[in-house]
N, C-alpha and C. Protein backbone atom coordinates (compact mmCIF):
# COMPACT_ATOMS: atom_id res chain seq x y z
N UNK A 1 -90.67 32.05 -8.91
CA UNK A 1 -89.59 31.10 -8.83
C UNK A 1 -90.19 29.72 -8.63
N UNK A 2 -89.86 28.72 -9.26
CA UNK A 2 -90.33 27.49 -9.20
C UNK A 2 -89.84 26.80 -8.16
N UNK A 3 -90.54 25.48 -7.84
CA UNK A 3 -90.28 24.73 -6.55
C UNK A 3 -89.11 24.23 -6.59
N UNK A 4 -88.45 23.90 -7.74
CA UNK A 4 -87.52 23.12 -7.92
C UNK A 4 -86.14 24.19 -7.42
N UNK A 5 -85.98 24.84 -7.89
CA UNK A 5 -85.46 26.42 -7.33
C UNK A 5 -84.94 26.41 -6.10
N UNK A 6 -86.47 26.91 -5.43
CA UNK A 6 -86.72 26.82 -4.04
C UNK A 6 -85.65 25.43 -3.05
N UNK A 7 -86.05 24.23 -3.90
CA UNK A 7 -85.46 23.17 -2.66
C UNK A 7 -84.43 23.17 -3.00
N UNK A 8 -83.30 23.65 -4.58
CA UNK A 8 -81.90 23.92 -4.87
C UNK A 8 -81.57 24.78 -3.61
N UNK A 9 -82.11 25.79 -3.64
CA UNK A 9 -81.73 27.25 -2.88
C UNK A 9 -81.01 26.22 -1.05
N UNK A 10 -82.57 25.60 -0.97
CA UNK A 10 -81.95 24.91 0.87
C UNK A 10 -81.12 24.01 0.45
N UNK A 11 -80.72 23.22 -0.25
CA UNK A 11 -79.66 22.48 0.06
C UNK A 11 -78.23 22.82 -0.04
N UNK A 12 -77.62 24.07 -0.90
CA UNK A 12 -76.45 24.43 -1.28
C UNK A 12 -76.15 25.72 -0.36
N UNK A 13 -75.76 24.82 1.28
CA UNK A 13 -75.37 25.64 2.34
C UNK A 13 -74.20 25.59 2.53
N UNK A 14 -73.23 26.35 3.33
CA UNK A 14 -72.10 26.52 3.47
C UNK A 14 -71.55 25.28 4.49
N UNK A 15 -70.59 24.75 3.48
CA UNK A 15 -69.72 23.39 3.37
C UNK A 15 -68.51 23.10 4.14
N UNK A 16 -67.69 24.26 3.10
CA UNK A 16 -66.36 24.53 3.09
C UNK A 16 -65.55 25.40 3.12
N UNK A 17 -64.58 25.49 3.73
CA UNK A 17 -63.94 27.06 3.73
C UNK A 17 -63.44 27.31 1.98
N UNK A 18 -63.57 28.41 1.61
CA UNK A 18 -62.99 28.38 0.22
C UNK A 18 -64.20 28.69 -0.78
N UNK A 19 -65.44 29.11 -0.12
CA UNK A 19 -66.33 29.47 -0.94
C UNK A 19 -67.78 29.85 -0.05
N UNK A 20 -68.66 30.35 -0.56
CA UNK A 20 -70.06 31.08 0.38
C UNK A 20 -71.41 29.78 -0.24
N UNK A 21 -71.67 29.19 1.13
CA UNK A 21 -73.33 28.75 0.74
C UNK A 21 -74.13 29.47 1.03
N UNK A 22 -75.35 29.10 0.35
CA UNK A 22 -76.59 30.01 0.81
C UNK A 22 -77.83 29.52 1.02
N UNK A 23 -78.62 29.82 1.87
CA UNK A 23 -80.08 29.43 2.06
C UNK A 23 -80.73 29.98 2.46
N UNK A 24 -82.04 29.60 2.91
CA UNK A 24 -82.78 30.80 3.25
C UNK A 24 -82.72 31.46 4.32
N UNK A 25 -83.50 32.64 4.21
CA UNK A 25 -82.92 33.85 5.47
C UNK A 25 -83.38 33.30 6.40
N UNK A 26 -84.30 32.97 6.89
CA UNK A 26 -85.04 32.44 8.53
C UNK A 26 -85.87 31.11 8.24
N UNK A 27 -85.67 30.78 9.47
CA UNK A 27 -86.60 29.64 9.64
C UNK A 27 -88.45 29.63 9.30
N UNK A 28 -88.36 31.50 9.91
CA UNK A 28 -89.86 32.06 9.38
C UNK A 28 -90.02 31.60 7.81
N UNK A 29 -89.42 32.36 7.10
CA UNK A 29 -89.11 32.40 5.78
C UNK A 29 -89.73 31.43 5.25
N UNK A 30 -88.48 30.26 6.14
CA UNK A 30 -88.39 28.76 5.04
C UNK A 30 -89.84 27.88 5.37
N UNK A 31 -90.39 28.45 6.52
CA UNK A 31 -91.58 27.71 7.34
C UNK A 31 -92.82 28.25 5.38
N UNK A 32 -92.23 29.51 5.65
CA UNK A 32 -93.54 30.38 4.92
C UNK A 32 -93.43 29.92 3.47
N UNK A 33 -92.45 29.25 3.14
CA UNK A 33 -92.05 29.27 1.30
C UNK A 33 -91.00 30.71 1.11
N UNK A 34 -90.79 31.02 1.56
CA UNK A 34 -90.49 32.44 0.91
C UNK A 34 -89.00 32.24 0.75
N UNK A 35 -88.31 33.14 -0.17
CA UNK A 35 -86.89 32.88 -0.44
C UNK A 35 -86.40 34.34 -0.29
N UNK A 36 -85.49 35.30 0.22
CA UNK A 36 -85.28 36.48 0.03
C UNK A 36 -84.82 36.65 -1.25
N UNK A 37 -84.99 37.76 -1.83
CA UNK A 37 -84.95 38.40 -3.22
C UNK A 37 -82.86 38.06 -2.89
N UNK A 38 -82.18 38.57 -1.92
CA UNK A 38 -81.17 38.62 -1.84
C UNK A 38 -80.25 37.31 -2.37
N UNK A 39 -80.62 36.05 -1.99
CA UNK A 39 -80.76 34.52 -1.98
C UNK A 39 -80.90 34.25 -3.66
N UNK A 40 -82.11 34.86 -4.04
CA UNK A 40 -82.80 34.55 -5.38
C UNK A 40 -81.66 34.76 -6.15
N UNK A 41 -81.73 36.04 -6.26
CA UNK A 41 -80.64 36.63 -7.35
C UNK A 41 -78.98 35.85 -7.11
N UNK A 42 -78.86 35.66 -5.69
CA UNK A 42 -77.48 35.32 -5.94
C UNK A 42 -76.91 33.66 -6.53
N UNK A 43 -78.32 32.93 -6.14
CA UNK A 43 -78.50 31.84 -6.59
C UNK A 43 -78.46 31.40 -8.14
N UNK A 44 -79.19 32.84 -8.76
CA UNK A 44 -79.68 33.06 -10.36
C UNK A 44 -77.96 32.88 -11.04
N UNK A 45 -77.17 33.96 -10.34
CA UNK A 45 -76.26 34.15 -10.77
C UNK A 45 -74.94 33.55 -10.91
N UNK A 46 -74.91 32.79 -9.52
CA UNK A 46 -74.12 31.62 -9.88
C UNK A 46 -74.17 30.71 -10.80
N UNK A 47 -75.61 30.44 -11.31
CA UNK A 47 -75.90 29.03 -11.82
C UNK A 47 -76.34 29.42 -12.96
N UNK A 48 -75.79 30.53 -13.22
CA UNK A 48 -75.93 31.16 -14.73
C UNK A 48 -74.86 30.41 -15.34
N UNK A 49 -75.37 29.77 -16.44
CA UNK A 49 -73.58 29.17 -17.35
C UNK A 49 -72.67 30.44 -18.06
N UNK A 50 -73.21 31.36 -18.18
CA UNK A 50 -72.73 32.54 -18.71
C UNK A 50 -71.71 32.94 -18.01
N UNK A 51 -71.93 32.83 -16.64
CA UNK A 51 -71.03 33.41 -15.53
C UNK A 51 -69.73 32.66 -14.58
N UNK A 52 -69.84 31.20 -15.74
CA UNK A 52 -68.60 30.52 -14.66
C UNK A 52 -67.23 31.00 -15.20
N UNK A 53 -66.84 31.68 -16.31
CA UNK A 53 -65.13 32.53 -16.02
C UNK A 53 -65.51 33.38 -14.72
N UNK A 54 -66.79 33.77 -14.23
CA UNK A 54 -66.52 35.03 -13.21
C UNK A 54 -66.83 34.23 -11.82
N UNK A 55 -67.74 33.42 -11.90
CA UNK A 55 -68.80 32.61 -10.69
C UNK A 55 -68.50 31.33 -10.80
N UNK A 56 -68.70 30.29 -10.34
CA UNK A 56 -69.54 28.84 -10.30
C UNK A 56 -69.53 28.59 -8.71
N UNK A 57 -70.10 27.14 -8.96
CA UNK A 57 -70.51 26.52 -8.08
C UNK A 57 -69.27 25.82 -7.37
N UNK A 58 -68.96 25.28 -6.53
CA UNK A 58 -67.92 24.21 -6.13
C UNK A 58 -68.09 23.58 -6.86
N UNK A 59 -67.01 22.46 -6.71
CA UNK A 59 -66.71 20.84 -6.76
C UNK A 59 -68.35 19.81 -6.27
N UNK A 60 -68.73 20.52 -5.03
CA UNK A 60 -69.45 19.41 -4.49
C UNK A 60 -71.16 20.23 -4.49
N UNK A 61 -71.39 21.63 -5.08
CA UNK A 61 -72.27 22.30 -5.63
C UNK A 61 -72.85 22.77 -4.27
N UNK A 62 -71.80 22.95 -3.17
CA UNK A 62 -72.57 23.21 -1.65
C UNK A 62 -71.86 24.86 -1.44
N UNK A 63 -70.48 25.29 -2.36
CA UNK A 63 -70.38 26.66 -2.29
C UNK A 63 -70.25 27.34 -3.98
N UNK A 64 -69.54 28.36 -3.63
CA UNK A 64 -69.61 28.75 -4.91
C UNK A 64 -68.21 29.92 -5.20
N UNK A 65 -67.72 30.43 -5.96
CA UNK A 65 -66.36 30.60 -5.88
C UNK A 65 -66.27 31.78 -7.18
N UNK A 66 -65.98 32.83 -6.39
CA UNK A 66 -65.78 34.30 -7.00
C UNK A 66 -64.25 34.10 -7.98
N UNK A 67 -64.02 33.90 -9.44
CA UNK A 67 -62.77 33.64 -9.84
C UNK A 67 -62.04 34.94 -10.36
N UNK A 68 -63.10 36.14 -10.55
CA UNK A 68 -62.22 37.41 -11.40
C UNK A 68 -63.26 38.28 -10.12
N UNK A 69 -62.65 38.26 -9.01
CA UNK A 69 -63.35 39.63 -8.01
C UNK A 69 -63.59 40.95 -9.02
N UNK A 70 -62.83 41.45 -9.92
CA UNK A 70 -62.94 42.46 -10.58
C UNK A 70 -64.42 42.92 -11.02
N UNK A 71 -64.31 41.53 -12.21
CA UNK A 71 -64.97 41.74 -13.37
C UNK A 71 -67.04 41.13 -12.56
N UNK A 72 -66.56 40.29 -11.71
CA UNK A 72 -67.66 40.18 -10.39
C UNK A 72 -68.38 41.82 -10.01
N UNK A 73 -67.03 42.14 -9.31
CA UNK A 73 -67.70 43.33 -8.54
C UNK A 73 -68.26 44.77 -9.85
N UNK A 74 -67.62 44.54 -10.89
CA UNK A 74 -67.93 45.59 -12.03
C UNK A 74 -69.14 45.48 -12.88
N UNK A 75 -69.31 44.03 -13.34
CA UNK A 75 -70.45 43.75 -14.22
C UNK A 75 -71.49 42.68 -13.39
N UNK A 76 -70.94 41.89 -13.12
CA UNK A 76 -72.19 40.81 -12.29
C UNK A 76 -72.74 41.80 -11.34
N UNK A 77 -72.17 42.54 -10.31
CA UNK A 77 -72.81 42.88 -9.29
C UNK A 77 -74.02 43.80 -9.36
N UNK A 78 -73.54 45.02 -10.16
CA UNK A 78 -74.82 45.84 -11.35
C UNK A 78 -75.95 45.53 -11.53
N UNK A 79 -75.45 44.12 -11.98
CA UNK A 79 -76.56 43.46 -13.08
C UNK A 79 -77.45 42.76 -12.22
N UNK A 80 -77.54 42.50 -10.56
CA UNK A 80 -78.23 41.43 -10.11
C UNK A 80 -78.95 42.69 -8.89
N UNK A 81 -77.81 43.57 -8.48
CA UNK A 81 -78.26 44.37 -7.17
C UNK A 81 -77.52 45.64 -7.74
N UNK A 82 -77.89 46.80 -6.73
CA UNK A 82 -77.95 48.31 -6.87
C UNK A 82 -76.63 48.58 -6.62
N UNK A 83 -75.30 48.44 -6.43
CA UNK A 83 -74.06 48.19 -5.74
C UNK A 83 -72.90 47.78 -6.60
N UNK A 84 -71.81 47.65 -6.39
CA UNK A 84 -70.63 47.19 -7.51
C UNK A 84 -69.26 46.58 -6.03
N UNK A 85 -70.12 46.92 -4.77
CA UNK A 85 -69.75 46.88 -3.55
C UNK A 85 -69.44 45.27 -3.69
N UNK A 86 -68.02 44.71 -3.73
CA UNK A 86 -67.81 43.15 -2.94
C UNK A 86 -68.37 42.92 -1.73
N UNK A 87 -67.28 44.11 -0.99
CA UNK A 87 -67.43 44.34 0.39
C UNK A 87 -68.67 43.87 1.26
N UNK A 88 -69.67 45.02 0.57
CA UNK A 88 -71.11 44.67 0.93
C UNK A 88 -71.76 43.85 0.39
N UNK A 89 -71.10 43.09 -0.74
CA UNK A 89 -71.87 41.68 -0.87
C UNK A 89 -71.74 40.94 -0.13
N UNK A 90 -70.30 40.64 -0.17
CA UNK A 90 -69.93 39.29 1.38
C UNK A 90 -70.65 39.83 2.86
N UNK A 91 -70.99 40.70 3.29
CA UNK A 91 -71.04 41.30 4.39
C UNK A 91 -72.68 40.72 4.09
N UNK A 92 -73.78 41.24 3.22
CA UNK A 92 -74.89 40.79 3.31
C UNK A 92 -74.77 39.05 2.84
N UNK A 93 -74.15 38.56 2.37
CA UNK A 93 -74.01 37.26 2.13
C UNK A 93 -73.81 36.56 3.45
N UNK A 94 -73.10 36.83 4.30
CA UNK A 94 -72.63 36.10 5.33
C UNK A 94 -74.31 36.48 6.34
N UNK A 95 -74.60 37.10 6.01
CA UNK A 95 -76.62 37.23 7.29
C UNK A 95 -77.21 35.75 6.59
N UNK A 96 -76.53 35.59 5.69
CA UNK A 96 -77.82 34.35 4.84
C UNK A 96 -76.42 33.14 5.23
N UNK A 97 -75.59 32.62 5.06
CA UNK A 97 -74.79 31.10 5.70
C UNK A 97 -75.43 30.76 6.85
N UNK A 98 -75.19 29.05 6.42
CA UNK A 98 -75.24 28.49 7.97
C UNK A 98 -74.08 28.58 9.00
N UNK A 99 -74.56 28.67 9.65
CA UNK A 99 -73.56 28.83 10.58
C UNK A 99 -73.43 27.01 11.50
N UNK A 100 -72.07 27.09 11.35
CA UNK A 100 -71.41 25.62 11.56
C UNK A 100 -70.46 25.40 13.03
């Protein structure tokens, strides 16, 4: 993953109610370079142009906004992680937000 990536990933943290930011998992992590695979992919997938009828970004590119939960939890989710689970996406999504 390139650097440029990487410093996208820390800045598009949780903003606003009405959508999930993300950054990196620990301070260890972010000390070390490292990005969790979890982060990576979900980052990939938002900012896929392919995926904004299902995904995008906010208004202000600090969350990001699930528009067809369905077709999310059926085909995106598959395709990025082992799961088709919302549930347990938001649930591991919310270990990675800042907390405000």
């Amino acid at each position: 993953m390139g650097s440029e990536c990487k410093g996208h990933l820390q800045l598009h943290r949780l903003h606003a109610a009405g959508g999930y930011g993300i950054g990196v998992a620990s301070p260890q992590q972010e000390q070390a370079g490292a990005i969790a695979p979890f982060v990576a992919k979900t980052f990939h997938m938002v900012s896929d142009p392919a995926t904004d009828a299902v995904v995008r970004w906010g208004g202000a590119s600090n969350t990001f906004l699930v528009l067809d939960p369905a077709t999310f939890s059926d085909y995106l989710l598959p395709s990025y992680f082992k799961h088709r689970n919302f549930a347990s996406f938001v649930r591991q999504l919310n270990t990675y937000v800042s907390a405000r």
